[in-house]
PDB file of N, CA and C in Angstrom:
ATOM      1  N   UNK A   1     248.921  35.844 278.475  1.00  0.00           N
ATOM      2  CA  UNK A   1     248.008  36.772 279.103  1.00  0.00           C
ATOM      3  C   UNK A   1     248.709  37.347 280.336  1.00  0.00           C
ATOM      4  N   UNK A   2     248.554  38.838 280.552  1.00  0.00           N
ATOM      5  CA  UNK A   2     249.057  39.588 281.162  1.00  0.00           C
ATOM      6  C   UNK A   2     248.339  39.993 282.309  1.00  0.00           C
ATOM      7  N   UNK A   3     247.729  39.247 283.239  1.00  0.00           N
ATOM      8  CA  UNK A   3     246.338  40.172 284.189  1.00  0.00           C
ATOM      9  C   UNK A   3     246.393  39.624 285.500  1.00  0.00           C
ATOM     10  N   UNK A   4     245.604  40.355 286.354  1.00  0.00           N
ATOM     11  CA  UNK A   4     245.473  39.679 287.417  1.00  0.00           C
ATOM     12  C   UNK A   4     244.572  38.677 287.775  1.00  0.00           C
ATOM     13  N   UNK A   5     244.615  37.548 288.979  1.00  0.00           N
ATOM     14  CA  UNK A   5     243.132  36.976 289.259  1.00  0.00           C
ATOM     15  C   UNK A   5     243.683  35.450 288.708  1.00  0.00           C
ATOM     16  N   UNK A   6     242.927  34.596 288.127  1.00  0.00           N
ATOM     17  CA  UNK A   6     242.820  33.215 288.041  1.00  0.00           C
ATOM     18  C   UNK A   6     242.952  33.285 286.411  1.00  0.00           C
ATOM     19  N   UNK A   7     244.422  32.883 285.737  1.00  0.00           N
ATOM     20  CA  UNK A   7     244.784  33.004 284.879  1.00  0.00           C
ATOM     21  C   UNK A   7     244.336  30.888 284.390  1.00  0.00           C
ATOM     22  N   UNK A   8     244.425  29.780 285.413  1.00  0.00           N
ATOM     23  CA  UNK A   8     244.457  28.560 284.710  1.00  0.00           C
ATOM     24  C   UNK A   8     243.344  27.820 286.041  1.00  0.00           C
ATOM     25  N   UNK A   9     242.947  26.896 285.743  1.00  0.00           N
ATOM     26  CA  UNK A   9     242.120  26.158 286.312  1.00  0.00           C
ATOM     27  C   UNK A   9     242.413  24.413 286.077  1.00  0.00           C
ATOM     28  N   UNK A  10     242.168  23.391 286.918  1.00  0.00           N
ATOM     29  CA  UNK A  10     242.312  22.352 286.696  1.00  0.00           C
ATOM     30  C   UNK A  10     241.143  21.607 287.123  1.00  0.00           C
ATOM     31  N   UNK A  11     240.756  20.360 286.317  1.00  0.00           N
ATOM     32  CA  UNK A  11     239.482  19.718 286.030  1.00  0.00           C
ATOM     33  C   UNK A  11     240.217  17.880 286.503  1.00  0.00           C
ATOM     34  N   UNK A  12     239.525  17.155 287.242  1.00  0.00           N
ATOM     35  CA  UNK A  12     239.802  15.831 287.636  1.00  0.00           C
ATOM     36  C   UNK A  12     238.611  15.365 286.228  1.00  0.00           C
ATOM     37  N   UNK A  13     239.426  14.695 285.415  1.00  0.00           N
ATOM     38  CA  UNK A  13     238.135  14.094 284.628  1.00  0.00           C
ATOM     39  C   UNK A  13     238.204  12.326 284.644  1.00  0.00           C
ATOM     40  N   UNK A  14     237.314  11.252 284.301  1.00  0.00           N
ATOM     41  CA  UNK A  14     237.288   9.807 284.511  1.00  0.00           C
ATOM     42  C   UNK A  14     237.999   9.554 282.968  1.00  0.00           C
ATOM     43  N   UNK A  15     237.756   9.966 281.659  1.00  0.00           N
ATOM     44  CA  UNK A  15     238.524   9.922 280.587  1.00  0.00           C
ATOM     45  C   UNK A  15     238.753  11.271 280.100  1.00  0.00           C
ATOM     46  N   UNK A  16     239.740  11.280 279.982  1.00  0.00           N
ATOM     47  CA  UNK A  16     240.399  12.743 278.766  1.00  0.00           C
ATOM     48  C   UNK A  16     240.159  12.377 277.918  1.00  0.00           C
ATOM     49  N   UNK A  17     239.769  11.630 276.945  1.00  0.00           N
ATOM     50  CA  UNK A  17     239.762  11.373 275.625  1.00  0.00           C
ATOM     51  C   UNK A  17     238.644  11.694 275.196  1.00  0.00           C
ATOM     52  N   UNK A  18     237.406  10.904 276.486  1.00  0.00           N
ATOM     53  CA  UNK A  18     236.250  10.906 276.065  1.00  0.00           C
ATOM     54  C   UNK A  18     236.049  13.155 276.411  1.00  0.00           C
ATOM     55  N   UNK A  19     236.628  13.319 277.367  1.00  0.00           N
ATOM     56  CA  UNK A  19     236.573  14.819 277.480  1.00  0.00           C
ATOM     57  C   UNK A  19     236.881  16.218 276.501  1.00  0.00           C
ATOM     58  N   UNK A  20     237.616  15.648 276.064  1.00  0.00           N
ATOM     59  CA  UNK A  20     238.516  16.004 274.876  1.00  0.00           C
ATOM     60  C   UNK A  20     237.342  15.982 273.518  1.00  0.00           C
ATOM     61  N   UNK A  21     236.891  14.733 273.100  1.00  0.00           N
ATOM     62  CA  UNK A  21     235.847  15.027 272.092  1.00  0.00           C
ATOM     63  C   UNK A  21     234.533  15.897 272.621  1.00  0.00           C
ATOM     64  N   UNK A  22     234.031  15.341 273.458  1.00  0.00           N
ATOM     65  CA  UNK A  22     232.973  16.157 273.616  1.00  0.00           C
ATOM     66  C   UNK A  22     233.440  17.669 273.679  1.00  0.00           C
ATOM     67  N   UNK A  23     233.908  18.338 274.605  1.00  0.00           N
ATOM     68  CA  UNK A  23     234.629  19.905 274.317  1.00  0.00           C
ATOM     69  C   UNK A  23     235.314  20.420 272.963  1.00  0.00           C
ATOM     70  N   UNK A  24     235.347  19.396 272.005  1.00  0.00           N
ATOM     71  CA  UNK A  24     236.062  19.546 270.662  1.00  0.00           C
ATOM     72  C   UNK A  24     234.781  19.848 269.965  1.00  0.00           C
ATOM     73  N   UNK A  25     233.530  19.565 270.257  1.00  0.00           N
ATOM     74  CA  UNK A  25     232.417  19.663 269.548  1.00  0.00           C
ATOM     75  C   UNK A  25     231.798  21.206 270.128  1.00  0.00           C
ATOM     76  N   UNK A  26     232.622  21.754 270.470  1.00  0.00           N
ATOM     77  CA  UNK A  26     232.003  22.899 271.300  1.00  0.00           C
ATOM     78  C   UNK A  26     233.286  24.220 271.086  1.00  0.00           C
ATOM     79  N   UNK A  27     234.290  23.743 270.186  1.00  0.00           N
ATOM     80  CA  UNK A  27     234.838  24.111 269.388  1.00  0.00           C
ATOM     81  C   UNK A  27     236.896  24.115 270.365  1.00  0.00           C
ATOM     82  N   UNK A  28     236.876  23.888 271.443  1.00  0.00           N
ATOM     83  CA  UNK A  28     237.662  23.543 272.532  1.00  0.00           C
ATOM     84  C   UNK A  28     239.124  22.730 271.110  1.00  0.00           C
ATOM     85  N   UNK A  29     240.076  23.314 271.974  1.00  0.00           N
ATOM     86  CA  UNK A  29     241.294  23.075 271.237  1.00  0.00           C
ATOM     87  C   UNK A  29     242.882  23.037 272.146  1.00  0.00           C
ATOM     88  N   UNK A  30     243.362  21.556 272.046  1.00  0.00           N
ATOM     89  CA  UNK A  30     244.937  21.615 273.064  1.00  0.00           C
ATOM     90  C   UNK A  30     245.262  23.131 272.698  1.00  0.00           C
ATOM     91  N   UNK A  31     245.954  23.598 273.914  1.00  0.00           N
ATOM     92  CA  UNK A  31     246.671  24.407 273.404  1.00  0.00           C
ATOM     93  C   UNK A  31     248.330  23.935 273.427  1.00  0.00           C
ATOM     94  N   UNK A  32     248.732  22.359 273.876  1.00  0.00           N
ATOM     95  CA  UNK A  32     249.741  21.750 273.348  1.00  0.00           C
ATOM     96  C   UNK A  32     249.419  20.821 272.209  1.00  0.00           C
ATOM     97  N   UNK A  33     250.747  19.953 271.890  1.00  0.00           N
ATOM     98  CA  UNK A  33     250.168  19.297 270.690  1.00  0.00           C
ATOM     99  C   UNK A  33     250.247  17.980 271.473  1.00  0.00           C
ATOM    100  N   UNK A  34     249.946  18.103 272.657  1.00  0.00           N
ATOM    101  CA  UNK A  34     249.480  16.113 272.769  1.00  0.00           C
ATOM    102  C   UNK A  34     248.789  16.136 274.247  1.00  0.00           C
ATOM    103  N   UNK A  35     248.574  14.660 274.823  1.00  0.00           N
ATOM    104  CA  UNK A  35     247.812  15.044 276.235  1.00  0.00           C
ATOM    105  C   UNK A  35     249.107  14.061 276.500  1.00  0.00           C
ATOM    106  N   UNK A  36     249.797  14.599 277.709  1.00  0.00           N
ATOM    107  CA  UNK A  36     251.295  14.093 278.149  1.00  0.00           C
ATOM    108  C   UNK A  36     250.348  13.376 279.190  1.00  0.00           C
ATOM    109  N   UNK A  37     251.631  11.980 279.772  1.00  0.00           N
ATOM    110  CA  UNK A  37     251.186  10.702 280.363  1.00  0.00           C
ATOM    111  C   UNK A  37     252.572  11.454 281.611  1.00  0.00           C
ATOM    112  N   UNK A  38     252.118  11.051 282.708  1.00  0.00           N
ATOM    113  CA  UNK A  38     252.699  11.202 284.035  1.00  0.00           C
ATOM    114  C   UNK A  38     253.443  10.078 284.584  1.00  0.00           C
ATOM    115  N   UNK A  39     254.369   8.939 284.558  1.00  0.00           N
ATOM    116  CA  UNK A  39     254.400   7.925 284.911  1.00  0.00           C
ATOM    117  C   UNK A  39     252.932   6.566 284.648  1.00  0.00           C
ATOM    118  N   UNK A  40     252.786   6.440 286.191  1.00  0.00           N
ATOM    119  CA  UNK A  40     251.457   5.354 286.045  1.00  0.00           C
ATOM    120  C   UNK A  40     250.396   6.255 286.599  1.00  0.00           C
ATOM    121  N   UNK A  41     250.617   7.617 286.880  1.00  0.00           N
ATOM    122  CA  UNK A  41     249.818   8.525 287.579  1.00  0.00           C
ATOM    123  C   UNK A  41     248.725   8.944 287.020  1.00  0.00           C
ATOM    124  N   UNK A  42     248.945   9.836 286.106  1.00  0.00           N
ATOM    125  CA  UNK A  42     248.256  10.631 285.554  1.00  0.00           C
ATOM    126  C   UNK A  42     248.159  10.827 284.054  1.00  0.00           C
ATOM    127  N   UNK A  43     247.292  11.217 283.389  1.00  0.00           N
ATOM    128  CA  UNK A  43     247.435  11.786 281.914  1.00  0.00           C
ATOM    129  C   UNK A  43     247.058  13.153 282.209  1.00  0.00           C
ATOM    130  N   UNK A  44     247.616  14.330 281.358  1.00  0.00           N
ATOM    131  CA  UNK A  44     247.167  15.980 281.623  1.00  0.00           C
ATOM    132  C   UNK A  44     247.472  16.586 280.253  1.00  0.00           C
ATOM    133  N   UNK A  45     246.540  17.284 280.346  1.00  0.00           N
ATOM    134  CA  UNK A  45     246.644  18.235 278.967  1.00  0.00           C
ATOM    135  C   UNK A  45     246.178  19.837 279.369  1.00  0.00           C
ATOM    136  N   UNK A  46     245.828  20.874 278.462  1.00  0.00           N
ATOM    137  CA  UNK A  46     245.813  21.798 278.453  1.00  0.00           C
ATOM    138  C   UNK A  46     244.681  22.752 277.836  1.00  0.00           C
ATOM    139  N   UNK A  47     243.360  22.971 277.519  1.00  0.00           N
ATOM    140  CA  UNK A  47     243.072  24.002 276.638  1.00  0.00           C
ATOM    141  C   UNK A  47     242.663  25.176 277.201  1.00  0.00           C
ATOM    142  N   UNK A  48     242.665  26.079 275.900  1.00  0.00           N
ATOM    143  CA  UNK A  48     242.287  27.212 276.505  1.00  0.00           C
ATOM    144  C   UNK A  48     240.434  27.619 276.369  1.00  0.00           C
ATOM    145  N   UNK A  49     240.134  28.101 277.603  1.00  0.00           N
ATOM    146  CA  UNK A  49     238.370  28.839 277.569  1.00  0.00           C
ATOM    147  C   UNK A  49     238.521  29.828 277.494  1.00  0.00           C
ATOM    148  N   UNK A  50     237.153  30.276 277.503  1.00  0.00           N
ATOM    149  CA  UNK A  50     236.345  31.861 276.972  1.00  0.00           C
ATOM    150  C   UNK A  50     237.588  33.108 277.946  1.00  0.00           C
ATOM    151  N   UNK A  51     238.011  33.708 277.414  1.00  0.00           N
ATOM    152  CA  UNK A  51     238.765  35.044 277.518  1.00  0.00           C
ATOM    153  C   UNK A  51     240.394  34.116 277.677  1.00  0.00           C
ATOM    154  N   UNK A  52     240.481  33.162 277.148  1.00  0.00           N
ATOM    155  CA  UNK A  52     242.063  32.946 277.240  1.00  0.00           C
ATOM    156  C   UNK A  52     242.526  31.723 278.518  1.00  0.00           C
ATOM    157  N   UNK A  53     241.413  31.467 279.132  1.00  0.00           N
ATOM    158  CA  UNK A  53     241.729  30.869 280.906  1.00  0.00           C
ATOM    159  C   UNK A  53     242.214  29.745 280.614  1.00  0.00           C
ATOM    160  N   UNK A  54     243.410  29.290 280.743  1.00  0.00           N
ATOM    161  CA  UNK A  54     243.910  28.329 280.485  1.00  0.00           C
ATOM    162  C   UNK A  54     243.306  27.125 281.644  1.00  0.00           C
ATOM    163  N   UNK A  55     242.597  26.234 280.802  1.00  0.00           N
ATOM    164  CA  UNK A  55     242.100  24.673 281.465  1.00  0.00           C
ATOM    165  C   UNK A  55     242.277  23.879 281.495  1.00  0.00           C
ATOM    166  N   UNK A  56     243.131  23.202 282.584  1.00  0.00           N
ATOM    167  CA  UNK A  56     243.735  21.741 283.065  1.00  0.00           C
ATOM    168  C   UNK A  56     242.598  20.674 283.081  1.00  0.00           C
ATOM    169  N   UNK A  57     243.334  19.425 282.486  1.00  0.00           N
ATOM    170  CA  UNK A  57     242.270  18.252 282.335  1.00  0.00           C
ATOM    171  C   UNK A  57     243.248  17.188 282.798  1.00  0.00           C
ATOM    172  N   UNK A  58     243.138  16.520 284.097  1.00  0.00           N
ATOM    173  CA  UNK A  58     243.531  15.961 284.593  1.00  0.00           C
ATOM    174  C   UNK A  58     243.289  14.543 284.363  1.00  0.00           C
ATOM    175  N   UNK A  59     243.605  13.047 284.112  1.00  0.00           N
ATOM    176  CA  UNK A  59     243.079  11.654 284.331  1.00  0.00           C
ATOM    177  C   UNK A  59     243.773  10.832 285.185  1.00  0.00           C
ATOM    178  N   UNK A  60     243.556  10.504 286.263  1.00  0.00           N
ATOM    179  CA  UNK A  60     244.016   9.703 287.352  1.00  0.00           C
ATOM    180  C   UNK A  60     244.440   8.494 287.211  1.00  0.00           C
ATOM    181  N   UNK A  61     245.306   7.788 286.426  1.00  0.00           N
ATOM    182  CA  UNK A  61     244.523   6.360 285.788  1.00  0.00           C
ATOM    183  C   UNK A  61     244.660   5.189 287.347  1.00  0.00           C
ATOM    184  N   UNK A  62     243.540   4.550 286.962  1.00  0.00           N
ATOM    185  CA  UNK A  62     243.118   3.429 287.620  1.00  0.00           C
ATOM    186  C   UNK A  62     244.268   2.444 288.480  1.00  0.00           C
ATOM    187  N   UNK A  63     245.440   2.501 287.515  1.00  0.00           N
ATOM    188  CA  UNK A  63     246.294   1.169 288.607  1.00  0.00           C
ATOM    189  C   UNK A  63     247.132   2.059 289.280  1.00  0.00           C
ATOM    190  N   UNK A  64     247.246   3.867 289.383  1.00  0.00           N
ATOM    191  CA  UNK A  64     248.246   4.551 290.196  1.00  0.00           C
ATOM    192  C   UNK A  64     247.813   3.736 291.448  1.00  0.00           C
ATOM    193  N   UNK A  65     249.290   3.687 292.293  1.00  0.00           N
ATOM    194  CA  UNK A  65     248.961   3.592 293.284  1.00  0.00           C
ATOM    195  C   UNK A  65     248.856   4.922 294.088  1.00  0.00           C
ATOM    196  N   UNK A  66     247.964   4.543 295.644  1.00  0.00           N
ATOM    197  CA  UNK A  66     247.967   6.298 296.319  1.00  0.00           C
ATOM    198  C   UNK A  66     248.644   6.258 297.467  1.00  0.00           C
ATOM    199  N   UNK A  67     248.786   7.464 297.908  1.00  0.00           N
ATOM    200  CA  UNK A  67     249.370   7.950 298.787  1.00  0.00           C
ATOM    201  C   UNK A  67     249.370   6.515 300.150  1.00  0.00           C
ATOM    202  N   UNK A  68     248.382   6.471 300.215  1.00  0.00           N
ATOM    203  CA  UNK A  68     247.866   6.288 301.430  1.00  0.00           C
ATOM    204  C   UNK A  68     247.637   4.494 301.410  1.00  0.00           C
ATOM    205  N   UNK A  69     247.950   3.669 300.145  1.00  0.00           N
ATOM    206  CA  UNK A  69     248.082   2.249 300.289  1.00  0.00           C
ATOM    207  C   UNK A  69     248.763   1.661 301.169  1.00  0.00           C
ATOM    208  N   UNK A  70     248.307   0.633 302.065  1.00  0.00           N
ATOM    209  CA  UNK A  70     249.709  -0.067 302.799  1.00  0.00           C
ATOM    210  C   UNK A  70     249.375  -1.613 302.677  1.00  0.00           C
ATOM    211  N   UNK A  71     250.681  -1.846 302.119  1.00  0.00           N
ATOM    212  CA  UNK A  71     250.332  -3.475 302.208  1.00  0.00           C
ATOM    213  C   UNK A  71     250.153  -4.240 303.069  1.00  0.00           C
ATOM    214  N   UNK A  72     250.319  -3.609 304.268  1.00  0.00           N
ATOM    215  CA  UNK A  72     249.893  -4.594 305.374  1.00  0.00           C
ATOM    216  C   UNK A  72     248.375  -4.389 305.810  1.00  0.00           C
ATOM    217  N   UNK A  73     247.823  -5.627 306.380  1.00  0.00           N
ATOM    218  CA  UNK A  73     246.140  -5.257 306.604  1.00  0.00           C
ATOM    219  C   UNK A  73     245.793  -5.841 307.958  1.00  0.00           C
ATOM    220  N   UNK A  74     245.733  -5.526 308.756  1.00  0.00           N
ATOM    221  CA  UNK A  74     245.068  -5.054 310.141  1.00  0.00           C
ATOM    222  C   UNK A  74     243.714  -5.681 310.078  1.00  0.00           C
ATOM    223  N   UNK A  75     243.144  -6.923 310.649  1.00  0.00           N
ATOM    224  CA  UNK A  75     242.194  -7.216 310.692  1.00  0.00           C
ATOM    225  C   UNK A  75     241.196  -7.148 311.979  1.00  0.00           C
ATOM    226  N   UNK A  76     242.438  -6.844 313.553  1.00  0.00           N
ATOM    227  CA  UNK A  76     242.060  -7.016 314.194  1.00  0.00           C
ATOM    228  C   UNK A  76     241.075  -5.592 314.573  1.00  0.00           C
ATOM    229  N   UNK A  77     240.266  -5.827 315.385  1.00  0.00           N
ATOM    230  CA  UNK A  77     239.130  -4.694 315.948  1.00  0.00           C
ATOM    231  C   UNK A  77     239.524  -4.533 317.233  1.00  0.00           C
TER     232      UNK A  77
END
């Protein structure tokens, strides 16, 4: 697609899989052929919505670690 404006969008979802069927029943289709795994980060895939808008489906998985962990813990007040 050739246009101006907001050509892709991205979605934080709790399962892609479970996201993935339900939008499959609504006729929703990868527009790759798999949902790619990020390290321990992430899972992401791709489909496309109504006029072409390409839609990011993001999954965070559970044991990433974040930014902002520190193993040390500070108890004092």
């Amino acid at each position: 697609m050739n246009a101006l404006g907001y050509l892709r969008v991205m979605f934080a979802v709790d399962d892609i899989a479970d996201t993935l069927a339900r939008l499959g029943k609504h006729g929703a289709q990868l527009s790759s052929s798999e949902v790619v795994q990020y390290g321990d980060a992430y899972r992401l895939c791709y489909i496309r919505g109504p006029g072409g808008l390409l839609i990011g489906l993001a999954q965070e998985l559970r044991y990433a670690p974040t930014a902002f962990t520190s193993s040390a813990t500070n108890t004092s007040l």
